[in-house]
C-alpha atoms as a PDB file:
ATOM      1  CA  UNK A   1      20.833  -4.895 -13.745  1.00  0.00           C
ATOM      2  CA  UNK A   2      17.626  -4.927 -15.865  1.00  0.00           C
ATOM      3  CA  UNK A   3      15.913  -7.322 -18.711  1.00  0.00           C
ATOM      4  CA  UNK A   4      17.629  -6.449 -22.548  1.00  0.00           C
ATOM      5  CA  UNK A   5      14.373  -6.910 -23.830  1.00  0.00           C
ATOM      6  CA  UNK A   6      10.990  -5.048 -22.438  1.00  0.00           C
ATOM      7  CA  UNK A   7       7.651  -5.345 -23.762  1.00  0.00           C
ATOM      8  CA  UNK A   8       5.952  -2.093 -23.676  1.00  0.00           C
ATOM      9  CA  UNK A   9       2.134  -3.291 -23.421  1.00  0.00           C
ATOM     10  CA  UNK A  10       3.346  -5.214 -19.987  1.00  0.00           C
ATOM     11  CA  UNK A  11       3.699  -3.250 -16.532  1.00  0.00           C
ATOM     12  CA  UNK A  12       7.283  -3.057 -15.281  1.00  0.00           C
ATOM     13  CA  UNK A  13       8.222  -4.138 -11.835  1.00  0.00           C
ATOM     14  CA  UNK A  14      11.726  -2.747 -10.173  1.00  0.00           C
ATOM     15  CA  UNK A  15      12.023  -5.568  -7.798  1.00  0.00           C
ATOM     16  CA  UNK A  16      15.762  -4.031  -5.059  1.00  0.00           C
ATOM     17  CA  UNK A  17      16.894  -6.578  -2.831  1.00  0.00           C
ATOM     18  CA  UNK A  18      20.225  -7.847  -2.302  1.00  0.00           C
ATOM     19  CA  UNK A  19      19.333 -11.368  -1.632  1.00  0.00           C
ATOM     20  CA  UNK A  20      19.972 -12.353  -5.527  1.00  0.00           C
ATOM     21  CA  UNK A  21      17.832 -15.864  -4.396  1.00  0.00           C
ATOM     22  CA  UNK A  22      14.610 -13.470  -3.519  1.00  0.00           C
ATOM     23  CA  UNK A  23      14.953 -11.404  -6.317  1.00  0.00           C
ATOM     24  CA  UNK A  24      15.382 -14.956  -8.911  1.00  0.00           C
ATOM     25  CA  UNK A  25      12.050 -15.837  -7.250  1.00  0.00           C
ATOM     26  CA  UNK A  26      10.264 -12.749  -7.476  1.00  0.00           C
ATOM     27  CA  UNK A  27      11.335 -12.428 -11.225  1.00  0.00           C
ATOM     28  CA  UNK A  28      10.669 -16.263 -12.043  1.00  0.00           C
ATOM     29  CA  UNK A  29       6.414 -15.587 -10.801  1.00  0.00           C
ATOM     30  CA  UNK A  30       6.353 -11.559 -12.104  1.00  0.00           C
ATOM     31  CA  UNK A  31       7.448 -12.482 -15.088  1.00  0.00           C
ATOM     32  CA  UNK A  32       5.031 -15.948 -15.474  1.00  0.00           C
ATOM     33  CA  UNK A  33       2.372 -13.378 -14.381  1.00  0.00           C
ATOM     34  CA  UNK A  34       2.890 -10.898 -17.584  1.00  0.00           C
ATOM     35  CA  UNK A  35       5.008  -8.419 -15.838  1.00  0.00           C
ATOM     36  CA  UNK A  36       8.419  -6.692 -17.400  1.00  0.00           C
ATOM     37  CA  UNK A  37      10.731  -6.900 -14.512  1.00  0.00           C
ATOM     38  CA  UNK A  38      13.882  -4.400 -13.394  1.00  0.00           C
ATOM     39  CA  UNK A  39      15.952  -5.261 -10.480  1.00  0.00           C
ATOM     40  CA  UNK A  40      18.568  -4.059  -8.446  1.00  0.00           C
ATOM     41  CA  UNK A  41      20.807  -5.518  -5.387  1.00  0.00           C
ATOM     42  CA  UNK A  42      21.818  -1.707  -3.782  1.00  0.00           C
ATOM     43  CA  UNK A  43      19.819   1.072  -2.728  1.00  0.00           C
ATOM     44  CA  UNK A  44      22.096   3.620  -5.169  1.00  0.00           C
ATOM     45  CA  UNK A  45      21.486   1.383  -8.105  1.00  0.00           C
ATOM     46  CA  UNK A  46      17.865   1.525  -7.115  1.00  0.00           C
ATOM     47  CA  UNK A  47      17.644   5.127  -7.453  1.00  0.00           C
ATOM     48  CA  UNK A  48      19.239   5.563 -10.888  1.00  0.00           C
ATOM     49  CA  UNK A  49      17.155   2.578 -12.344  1.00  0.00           C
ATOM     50  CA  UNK A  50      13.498   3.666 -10.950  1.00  0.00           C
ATOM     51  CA  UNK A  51      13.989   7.400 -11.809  1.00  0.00           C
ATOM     52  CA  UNK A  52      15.494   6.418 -15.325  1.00  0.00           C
ATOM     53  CA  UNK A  53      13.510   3.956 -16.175  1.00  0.00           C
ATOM     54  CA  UNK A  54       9.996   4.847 -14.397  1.00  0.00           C
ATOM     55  CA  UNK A  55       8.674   1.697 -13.829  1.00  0.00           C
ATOM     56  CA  UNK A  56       4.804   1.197 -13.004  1.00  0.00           C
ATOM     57  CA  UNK A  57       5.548   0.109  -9.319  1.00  0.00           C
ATOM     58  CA  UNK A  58       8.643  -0.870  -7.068  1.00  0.00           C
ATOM     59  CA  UNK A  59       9.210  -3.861  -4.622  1.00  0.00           C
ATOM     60  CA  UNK A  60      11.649  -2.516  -1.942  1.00  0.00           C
ATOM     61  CA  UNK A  61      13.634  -3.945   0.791  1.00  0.00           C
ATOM     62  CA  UNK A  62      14.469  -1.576   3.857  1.00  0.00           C
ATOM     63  CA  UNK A  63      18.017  -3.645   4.393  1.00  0.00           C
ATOM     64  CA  UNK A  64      20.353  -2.500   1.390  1.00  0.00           C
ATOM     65  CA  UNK A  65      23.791  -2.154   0.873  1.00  0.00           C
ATOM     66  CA  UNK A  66      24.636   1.789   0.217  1.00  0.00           C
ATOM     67  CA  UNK A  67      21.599   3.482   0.978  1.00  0.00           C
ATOM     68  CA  UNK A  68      18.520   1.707   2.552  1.00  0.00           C
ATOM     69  CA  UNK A  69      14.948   0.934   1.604  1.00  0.00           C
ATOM     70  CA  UNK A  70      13.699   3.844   3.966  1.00  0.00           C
ATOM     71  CA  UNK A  71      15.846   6.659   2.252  1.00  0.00           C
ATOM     72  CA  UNK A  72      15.899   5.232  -1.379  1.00  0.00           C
ATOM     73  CA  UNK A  73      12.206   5.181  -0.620  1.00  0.00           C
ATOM     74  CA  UNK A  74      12.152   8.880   0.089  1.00  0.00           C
ATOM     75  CA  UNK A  75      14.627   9.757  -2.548  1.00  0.00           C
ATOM     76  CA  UNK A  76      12.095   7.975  -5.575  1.00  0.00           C
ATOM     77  CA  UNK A  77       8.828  10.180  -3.749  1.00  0.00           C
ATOM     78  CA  UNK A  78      10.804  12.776  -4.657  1.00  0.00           C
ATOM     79  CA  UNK A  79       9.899  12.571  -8.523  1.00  0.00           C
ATOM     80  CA  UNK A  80       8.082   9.458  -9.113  1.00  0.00           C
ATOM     81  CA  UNK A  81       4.442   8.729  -7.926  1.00  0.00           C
ATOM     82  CA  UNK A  82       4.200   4.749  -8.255  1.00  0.00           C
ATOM     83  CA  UNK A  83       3.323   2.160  -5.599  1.00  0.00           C
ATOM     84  CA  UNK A  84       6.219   1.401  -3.729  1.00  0.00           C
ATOM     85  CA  UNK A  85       5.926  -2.290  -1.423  1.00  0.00           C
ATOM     86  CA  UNK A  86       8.435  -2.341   1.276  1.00  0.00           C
ATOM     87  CA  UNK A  87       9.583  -5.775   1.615  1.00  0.00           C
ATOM     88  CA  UNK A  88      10.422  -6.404   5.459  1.00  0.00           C
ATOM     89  CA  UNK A  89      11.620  -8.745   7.856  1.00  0.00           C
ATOM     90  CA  UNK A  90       9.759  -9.572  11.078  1.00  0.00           C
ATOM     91  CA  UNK A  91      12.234  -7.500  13.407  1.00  0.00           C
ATOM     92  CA  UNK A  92      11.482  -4.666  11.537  1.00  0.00           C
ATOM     93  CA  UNK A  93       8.278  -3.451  12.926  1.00  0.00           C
ATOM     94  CA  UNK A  94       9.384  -0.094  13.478  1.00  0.00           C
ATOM     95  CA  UNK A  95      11.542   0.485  10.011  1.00  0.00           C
ATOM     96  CA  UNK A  96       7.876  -0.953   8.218  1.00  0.00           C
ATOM     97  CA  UNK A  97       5.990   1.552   9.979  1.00  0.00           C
ATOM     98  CA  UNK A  98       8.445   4.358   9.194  1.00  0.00           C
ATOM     99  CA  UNK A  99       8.391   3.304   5.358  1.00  0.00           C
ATOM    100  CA  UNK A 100       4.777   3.547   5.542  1.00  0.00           C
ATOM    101  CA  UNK A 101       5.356   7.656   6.976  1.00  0.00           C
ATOM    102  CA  UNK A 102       7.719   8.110   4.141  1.00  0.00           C
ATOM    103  CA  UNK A 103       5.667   7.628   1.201  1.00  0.00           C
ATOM    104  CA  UNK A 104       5.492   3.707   0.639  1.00  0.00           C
ATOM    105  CA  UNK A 105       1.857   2.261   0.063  1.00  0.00           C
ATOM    106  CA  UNK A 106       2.020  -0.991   1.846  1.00  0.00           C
ATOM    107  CA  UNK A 107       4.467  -3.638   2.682  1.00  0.00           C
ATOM    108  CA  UNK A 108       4.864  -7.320   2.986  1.00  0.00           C
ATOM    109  CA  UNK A 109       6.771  -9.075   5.592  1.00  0.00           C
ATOM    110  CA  UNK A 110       9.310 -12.030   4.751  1.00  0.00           C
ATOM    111  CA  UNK A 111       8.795 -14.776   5.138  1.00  0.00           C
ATOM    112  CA  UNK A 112       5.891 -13.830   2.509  1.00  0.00           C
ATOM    113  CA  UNK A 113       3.764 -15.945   0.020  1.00  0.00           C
ATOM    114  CA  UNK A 114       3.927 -14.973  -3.578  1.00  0.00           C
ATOM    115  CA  UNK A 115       0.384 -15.520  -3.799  1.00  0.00           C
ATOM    116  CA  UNK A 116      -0.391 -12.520  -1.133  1.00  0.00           C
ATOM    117  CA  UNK A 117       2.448 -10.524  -2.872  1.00  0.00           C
ATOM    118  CA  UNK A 118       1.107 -11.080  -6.519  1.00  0.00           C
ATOM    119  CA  UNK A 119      -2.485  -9.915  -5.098  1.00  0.00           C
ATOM    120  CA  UNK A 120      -0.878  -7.068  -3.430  1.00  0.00           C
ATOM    121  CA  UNK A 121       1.072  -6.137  -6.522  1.00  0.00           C
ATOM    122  CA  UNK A 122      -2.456  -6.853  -8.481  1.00  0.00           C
ATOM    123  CA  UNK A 123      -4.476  -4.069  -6.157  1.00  0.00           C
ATOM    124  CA  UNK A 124      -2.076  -1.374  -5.935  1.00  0.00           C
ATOM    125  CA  UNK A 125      -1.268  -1.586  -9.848  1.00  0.00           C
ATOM    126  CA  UNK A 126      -5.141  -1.415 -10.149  1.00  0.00           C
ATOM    127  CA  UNK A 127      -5.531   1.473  -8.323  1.00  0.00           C
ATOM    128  CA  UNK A 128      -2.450   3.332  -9.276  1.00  0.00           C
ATOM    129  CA  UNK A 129      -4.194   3.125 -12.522  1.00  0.00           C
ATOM    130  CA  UNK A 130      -7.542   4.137 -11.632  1.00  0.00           C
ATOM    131  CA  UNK A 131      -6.081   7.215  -9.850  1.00  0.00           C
ATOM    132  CA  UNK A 132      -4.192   8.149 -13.041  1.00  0.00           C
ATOM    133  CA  UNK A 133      -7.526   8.054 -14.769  1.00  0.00           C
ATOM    134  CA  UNK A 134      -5.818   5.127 -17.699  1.00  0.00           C
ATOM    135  CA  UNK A 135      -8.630   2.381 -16.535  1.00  0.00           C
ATOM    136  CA  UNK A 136     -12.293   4.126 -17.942  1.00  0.00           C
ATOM    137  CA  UNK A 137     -14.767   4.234 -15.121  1.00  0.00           C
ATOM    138  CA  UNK A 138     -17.827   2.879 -15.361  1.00  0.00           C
ATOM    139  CA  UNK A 139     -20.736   5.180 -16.465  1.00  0.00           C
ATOM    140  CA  UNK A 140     -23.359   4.085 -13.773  1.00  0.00           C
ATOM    141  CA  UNK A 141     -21.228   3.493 -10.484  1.00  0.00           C
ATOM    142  CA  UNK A 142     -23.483   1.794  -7.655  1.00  0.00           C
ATOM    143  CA  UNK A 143     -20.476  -0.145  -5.445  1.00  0.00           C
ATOM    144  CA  UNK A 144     -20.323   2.578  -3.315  1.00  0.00           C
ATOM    145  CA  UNK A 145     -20.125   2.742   1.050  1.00  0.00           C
ATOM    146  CA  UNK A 146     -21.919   5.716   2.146  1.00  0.00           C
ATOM    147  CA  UNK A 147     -21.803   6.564   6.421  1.00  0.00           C
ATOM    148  CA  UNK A 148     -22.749   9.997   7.082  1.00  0.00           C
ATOM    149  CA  UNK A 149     -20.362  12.488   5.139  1.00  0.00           C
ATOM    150  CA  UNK A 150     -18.020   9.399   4.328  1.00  0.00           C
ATOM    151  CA  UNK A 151     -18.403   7.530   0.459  1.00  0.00           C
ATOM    152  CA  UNK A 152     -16.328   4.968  -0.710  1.00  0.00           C
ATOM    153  CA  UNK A 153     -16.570   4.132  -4.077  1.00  0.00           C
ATOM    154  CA  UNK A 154     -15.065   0.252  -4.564  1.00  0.00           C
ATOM    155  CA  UNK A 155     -14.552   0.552  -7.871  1.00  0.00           C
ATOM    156  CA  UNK A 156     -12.765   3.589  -8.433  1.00  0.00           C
ATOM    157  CA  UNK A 157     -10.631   2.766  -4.559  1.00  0.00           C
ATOM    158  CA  UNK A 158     -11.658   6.348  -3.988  1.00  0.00           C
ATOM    159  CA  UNK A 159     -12.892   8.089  -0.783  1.00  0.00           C
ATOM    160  CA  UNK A 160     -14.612  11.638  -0.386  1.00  0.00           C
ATOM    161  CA  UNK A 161     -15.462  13.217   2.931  1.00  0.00           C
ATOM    162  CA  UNK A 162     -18.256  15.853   2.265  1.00  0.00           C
ATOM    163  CA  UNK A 163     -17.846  15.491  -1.649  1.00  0.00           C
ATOM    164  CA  UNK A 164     -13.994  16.124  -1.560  1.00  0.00           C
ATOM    165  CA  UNK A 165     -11.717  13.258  -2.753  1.00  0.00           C
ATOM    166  CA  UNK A 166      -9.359  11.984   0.268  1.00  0.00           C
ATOM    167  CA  UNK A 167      -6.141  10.484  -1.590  1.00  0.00           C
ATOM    168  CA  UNK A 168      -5.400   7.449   0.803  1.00  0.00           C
ATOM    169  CA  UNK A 169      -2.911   4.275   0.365  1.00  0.00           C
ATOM    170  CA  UNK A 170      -4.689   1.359  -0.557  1.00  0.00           C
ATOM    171  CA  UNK A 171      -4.041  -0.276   3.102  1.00  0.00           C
ATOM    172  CA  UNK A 172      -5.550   2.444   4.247  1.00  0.00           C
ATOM    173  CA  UNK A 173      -8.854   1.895   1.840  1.00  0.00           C
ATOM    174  CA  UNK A 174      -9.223  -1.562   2.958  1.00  0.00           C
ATOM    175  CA  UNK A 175      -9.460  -0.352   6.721  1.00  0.00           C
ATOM    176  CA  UNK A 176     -11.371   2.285   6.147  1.00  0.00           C
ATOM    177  CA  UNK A 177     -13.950   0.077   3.801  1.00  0.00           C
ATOM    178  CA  UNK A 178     -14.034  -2.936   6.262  1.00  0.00           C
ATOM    179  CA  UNK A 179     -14.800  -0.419   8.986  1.00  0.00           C
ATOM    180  CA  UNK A 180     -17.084   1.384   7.211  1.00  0.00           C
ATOM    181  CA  UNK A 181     -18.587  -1.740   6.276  1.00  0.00           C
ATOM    182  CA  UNK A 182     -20.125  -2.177   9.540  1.00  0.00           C
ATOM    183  CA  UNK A 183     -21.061   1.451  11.078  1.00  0.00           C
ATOM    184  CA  UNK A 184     -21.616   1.865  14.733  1.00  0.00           C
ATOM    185  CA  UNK A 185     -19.605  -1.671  15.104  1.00  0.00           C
ATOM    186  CA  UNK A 186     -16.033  -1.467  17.191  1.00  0.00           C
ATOM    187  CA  UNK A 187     -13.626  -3.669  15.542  1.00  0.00           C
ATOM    188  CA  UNK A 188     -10.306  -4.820  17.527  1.00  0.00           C
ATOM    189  CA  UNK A 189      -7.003  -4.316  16.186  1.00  0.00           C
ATOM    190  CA  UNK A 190      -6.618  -8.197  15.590  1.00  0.00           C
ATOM    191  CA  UNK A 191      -9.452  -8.401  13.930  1.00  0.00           C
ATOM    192  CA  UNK A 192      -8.303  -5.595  11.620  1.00  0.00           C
ATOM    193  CA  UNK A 193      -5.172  -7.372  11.226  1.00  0.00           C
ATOM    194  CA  UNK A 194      -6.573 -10.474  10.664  1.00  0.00           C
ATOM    195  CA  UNK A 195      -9.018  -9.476   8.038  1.00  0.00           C
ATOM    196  CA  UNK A 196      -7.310  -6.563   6.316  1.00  0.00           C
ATOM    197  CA  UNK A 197      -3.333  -7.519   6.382  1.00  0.00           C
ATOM    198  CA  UNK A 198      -3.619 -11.281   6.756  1.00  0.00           C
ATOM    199  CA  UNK A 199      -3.105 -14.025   8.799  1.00  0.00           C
ATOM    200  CA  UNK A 200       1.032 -13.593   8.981  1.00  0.00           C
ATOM    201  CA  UNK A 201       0.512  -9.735   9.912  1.00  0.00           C
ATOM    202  CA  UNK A 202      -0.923 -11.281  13.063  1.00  0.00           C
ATOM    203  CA  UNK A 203       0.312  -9.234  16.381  1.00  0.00           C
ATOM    204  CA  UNK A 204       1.695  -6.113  14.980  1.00  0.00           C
ATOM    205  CA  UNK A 205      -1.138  -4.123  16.559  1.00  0.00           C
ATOM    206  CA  UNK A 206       1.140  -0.535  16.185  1.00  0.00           C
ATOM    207  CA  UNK A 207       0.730  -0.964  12.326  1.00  0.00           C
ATOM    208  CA  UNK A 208      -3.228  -0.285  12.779  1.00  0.00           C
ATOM    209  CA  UNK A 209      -2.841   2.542  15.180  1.00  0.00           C
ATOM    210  CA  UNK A 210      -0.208   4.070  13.165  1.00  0.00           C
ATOM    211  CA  UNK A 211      -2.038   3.337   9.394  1.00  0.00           C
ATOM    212  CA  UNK A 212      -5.569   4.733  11.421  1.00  0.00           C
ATOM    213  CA  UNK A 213      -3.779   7.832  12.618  1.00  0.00           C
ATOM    214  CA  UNK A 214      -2.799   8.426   9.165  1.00  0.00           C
ATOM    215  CA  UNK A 215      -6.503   7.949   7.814  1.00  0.00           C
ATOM    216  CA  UNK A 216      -7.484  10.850  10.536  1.00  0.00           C
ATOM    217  CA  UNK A 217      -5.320  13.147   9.201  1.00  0.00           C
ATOM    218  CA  UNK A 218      -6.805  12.804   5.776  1.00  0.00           C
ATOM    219  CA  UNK A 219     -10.426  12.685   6.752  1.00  0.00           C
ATOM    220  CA  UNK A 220     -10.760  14.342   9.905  1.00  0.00           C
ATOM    221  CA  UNK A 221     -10.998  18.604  10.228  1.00  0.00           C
ATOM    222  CA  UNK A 222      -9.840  18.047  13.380  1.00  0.00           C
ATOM    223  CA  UNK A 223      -8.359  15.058  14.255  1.00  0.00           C
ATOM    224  CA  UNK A 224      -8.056  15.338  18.171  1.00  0.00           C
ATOM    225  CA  UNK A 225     -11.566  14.809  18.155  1.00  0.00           C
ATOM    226  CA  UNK A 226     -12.536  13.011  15.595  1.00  0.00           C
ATOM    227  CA  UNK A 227     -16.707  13.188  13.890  1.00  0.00           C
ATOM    228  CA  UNK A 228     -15.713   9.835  11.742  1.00  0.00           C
ATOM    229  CA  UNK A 229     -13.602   7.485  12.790  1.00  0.00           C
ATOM    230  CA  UNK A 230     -13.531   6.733  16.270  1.00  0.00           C
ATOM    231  CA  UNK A 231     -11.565   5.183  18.775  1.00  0.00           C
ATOM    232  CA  UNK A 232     -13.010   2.863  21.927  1.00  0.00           C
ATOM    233  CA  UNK A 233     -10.721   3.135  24.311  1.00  0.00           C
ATOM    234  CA  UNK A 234      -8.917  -0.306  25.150  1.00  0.00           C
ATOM    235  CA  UNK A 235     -11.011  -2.149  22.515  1.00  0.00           C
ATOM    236  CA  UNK A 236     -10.666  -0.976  19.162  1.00  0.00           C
ATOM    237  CA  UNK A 237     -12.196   1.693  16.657  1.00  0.00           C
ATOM    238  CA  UNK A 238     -15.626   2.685  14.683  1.00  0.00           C
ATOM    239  CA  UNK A 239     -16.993   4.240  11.544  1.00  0.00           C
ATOM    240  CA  UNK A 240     -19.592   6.896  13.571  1.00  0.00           C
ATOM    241  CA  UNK A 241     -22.984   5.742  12.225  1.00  0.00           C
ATOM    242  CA  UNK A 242     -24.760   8.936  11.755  1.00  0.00           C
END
């Protein structure tokens, strides 16, 4: 099903989930927040609305009638590059952290606050368009994180190793900047899920192995033995300060 009526100058949300009550709520506060919103209850009609209709980024659940979140995930990576939020229940540590592997760019669990979502939905829409190059950069750029061959620039949610732009999620910017933030200074994995996903994140300590081993493959030649980001053994990991 989708709105009669879109307003072109608005971003478009597909918001799939099959619990109609989620999806009333999540179009009730998109749609108070300036957004043009798409839905769908089944993983099919997912598939035909996001590739027809292209929206500007796609709330997913991973448990769907017909085809699920993970593979209607896939399927859309396919032939559409937008930001793609897994919506996920608790149980579903390891179906999150597969989503993540298959192309989505971050997820938030249910129970989950409409304020976090509506910042989450904020960021990624933010970067999506400052990746596409539709959001004019600034002409004298200063907010910038430079650690030996690593440079963040915080504007432009953009990271180059030795000059060459890394393409990473925007989870994965957040723990790479809060890292970077403090060279030479091991942070634990709660702390990393405390400050980067949030209080209610709180205990899923495989989600910052897996989203750190996924920064390493993007930044590191070689990443069995890693020059940037390193990892203390039984305590947490590092930005190398040199």
């Amino acid at each position: 099903m989708e709105n009669e009526v879109m307003d072109k100058d608005k971003k478009t949300i597909l918001i799939v989930d099959d619990e109609q009550h989620i999806v009333d709520i999540l179009v009730y506060n998109l749609e108070k927040e300036g957004y043009n919103t798409l839905q769908a209850n089944d993983g099919i009609t997912a598939v035909d609305i996001a590739l027809n209709q292209k929206p500007d980024l796609i709330l997913l659940d991973i448990m769907l009638p017909k085809m699920d979140g993970l593979a209607v995930c896939k399927k859309i990576r396919h032939t559409l590059n937008v930001p793609i939020l897994m919506l996920t229940a608790k149980d579903e540590e390891i179906d999150k952290i597969l989503g993540l592997e298959l192309g989505a760019d971050d997820y938030v669990t249910k129970p989950f606050s409409v304020r976090e979502l509506m910042a989450r939905i904020k960021a990624n829409l933010r970067k999506a368009e400052i990746s596409s190059g539709t959001v004019e950069e600034k002409i004298e750029n200063t907010n910038k994180i430079v650690v030996g061959d690593l440079s963040l620039d915080l504007d432009k949610f953009e990271v180059r190793v030795k000059g060459e732009v890394v393409d990473l999620t925007l989870r994965e910017f957040e723990v790479l900047k809060y890292l970077a933030n403090q060279p030479g200074q091991v942070i634990t994995r709660e702390v990393l899920l405390e400050k980067v996903w949030g209080y209610e994140y709180y205990g899923d300590i495989r989600t910052v192995d897996v989203t750190v081993r996924r920064i390493r493959e993007k930044i590191e030649k070689d990443t069995s033995a890693p020059k940037i980001l390193i990892t203390k053994r039984g305590v947490g990991y590092y930005i190398a300060s040199k």
